[in-house]
PDB file of N, CA and C in Angstrom:
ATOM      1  N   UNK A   1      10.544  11.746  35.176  1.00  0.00           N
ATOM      2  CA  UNK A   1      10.648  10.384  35.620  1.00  0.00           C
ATOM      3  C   UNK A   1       9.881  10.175  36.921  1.00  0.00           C
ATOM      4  N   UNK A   2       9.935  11.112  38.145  1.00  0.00           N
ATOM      5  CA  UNK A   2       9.419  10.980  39.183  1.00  0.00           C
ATOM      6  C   UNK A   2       8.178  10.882  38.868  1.00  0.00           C
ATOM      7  N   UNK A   3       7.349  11.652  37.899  1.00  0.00           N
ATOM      8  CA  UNK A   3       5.841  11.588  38.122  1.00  0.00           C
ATOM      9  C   UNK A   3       5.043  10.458  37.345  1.00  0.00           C
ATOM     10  N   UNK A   4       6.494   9.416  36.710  1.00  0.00           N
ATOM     11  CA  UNK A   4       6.153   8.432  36.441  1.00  0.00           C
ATOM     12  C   UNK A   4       6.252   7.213  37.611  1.00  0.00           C
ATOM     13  N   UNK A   5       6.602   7.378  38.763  1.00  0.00           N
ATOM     14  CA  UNK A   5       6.767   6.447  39.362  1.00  0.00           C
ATOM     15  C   UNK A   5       8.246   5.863  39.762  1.00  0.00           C
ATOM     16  N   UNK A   6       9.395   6.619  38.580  1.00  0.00           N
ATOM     17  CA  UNK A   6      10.747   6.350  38.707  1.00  0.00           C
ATOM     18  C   UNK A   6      11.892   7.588  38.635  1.00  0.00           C
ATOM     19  N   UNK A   7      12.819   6.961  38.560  1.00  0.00           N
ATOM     20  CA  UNK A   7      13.938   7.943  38.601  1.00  0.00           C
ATOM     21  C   UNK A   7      14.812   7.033  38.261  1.00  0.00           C
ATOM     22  N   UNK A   8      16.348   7.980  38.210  1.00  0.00           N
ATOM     23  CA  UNK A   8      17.685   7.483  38.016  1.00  0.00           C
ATOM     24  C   UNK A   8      18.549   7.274  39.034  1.00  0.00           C
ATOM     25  N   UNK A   9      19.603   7.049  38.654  1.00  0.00           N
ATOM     26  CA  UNK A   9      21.052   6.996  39.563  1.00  0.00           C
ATOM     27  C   UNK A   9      22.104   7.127  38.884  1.00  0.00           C
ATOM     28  N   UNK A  10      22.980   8.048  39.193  1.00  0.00           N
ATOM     29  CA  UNK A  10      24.566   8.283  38.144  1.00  0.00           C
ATOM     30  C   UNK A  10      24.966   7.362  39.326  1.00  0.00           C
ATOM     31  N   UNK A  11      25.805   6.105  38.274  1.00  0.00           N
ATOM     32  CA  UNK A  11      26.341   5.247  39.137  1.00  0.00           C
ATOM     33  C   UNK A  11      27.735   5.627  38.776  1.00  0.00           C
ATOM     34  N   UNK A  12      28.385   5.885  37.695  1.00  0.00           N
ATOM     35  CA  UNK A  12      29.653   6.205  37.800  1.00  0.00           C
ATOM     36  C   UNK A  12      30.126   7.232  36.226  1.00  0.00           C
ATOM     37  N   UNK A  13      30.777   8.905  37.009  1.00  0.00           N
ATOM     38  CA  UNK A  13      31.117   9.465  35.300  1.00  0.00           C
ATOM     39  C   UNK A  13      32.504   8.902  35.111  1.00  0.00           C
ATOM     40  N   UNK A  14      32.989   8.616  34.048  1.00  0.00           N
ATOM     41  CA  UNK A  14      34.193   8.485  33.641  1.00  0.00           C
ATOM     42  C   UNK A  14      35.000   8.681  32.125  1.00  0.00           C
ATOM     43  N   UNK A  15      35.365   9.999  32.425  1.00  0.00           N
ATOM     44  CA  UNK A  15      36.266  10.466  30.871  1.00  0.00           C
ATOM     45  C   UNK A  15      34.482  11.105  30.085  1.00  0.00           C
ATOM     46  N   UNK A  16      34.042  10.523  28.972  1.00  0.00           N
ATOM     47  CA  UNK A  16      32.503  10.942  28.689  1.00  0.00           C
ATOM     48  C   UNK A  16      31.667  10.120  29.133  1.00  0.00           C
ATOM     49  N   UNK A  17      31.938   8.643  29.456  1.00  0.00           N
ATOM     50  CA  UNK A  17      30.994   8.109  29.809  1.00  0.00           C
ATOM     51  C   UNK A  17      29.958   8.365  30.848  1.00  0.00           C
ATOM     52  N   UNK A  18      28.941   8.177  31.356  1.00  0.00           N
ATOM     53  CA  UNK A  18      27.840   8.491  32.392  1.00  0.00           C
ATOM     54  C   UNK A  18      26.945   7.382  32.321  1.00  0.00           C
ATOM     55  N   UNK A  19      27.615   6.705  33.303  1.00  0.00           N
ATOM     56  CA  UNK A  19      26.463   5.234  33.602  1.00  0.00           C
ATOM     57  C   UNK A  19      25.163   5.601  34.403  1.00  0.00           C
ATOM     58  N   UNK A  20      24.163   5.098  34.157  1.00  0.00           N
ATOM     59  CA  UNK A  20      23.291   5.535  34.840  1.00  0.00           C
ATOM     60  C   UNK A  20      22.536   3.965  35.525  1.00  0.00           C
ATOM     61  N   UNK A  21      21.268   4.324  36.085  1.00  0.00           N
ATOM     62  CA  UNK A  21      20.563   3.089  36.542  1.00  0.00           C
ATOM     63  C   UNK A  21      18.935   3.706  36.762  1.00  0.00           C
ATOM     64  N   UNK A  22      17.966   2.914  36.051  1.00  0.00           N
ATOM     65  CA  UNK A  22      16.860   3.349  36.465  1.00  0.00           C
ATOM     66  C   UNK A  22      16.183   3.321  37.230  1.00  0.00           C
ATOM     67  N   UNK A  23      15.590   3.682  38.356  1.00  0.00           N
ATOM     68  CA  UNK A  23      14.977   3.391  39.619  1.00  0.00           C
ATOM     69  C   UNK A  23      13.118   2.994  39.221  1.00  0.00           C
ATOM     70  N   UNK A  24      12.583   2.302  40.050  1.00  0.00           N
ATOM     71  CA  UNK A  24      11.424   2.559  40.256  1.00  0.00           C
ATOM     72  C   UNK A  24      10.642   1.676  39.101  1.00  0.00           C
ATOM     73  N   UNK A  25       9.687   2.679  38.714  1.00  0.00           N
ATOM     74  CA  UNK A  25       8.912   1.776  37.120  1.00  0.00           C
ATOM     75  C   UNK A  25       9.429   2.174  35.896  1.00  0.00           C
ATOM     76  N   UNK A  26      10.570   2.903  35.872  1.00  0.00           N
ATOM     77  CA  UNK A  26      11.925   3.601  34.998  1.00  0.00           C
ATOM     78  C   UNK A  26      12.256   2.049  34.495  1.00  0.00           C
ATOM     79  N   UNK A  27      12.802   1.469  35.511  1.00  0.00           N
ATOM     80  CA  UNK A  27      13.710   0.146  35.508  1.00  0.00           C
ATOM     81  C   UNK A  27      12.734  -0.978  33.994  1.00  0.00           C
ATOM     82  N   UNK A  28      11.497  -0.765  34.054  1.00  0.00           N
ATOM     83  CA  UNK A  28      11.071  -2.017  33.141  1.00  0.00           C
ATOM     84  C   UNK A  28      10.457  -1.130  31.809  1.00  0.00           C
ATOM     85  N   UNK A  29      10.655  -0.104  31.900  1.00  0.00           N
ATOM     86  CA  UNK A  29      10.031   1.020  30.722  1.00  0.00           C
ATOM     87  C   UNK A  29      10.666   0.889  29.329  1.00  0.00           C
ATOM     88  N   UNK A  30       9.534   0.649  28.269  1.00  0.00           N
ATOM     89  CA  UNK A  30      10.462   0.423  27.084  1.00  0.00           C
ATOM     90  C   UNK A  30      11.487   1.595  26.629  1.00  0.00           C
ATOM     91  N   UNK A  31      10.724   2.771  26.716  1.00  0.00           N
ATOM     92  CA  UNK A  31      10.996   3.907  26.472  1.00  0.00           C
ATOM     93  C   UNK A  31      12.539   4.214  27.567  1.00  0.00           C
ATOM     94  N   UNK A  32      12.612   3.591  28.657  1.00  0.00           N
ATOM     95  CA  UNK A  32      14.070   3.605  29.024  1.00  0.00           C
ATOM     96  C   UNK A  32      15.300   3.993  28.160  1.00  0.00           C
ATOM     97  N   UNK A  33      15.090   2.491  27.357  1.00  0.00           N
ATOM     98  CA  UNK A  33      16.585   2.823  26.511  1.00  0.00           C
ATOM     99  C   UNK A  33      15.990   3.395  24.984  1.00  0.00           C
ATOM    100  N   UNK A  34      15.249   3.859  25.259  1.00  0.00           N
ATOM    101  CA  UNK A  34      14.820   4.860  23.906  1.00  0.00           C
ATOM    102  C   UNK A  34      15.110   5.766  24.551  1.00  0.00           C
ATOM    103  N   UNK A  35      13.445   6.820  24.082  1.00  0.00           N
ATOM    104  CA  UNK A  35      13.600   8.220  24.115  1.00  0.00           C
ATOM    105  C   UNK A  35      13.781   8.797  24.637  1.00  0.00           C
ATOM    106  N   UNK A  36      13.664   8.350  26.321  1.00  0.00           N
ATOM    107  CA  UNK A  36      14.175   8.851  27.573  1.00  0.00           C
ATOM    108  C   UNK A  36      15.284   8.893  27.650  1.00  0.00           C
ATOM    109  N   UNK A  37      16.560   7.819  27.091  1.00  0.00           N
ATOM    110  CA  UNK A  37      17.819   8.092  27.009  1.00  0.00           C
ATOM    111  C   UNK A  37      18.539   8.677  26.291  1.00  0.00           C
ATOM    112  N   UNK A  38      17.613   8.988  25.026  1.00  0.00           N
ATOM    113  CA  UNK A  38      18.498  10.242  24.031  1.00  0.00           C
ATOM    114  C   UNK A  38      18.407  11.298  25.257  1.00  0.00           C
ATOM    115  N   UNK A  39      16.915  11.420  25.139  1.00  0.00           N
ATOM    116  CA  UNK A  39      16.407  12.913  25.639  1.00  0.00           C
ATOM    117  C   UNK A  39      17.497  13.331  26.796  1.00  0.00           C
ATOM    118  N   UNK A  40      18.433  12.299  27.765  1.00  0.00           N
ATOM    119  CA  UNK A  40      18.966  12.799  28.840  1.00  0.00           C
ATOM    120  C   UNK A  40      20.574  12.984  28.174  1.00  0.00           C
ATOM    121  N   UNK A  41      20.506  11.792  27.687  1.00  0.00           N
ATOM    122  CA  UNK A  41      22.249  12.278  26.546  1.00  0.00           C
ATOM    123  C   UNK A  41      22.084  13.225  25.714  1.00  0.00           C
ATOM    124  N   UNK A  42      21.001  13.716  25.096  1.00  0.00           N
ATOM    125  CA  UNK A  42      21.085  15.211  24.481  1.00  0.00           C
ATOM    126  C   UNK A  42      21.113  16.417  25.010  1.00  0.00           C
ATOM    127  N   UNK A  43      20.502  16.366  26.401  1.00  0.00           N
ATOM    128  CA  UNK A  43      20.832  17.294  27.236  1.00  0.00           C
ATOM    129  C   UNK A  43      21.700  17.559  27.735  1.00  0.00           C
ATOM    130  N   UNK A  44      22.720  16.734  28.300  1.00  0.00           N
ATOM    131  CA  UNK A  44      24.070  16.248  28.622  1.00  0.00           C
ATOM    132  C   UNK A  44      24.841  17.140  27.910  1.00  0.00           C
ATOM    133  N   UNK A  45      24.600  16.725  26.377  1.00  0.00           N
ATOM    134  CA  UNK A  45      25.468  16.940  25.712  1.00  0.00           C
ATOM    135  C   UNK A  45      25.483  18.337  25.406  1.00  0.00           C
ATOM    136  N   UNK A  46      23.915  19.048  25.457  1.00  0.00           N
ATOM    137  CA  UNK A  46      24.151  20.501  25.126  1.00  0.00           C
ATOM    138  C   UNK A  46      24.649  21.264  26.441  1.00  0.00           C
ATOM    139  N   UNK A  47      24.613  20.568  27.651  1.00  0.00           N
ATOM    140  CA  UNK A  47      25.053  21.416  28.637  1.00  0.00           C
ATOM    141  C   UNK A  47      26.526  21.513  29.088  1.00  0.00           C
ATOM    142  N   UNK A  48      26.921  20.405  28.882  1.00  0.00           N
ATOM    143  CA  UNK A  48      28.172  20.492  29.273  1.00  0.00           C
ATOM    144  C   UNK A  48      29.448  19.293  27.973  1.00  0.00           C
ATOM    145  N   UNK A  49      28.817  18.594  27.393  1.00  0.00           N
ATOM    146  CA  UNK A  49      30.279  18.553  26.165  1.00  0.00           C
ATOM    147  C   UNK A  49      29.450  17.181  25.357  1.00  0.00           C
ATOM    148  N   UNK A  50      29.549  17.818  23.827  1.00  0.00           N
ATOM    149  CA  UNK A  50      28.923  16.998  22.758  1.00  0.00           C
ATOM    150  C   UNK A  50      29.171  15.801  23.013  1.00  0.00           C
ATOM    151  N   UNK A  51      30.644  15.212  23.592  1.00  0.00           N
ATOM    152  CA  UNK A  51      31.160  13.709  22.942  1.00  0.00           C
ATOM    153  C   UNK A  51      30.332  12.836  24.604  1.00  0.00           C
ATOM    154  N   UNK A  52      29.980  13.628  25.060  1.00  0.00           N
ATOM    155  CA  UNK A  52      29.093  13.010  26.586  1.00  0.00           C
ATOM    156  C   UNK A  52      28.519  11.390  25.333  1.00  0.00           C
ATOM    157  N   UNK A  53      28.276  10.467  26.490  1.00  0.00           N
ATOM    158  CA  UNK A  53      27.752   9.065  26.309  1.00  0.00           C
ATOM    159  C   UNK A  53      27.143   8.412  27.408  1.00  0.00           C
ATOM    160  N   UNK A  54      26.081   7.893  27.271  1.00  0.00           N
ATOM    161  CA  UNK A  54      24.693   7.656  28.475  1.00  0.00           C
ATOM    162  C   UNK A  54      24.312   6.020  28.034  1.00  0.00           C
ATOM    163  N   UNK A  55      25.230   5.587  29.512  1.00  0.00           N
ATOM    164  CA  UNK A  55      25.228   4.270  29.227  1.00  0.00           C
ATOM    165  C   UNK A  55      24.169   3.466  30.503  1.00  0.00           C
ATOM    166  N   UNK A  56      23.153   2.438  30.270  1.00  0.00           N
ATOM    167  CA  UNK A  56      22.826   1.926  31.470  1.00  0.00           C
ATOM    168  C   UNK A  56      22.948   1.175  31.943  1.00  0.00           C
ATOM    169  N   UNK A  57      22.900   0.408  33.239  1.00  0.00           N
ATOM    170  CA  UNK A  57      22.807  -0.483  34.132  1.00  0.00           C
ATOM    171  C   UNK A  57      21.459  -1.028  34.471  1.00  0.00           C
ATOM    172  N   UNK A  58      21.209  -1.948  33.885  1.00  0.00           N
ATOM    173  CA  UNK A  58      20.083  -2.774  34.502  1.00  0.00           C
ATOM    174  C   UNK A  58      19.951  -3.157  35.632  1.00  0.00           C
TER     175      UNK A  58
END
């Protein structure tokens, strides 16, 4: 994300949920709530618990 110009923010975990927020040129990227957001809820999920959920904040 950084060497795109953006990044994130965990704005709040709760139970599985994980809100996030996109920073930067993240924020208007189509690929945001695509593949970039599996790609970080699949990681999530293999690292620390399948039922994880990656929600965002505009």
């Amino acid at each position: 994300l950084a060497n795109d110009g953006g990044g994130l923010e965990v704005i709040e975990v709760e139970g599985h949920i994980v809100r996030i927020r996109y920073q930067g040129a993240c924020g208007g990227c189509p690929s945001a709530t695509g593949g970039t957001l599996r790609t970080i809820e699949n990681h999530l999920r293999s690292q620390l618990d399948p039922e994880i959920k990656v929600h965002t904040y505009l």
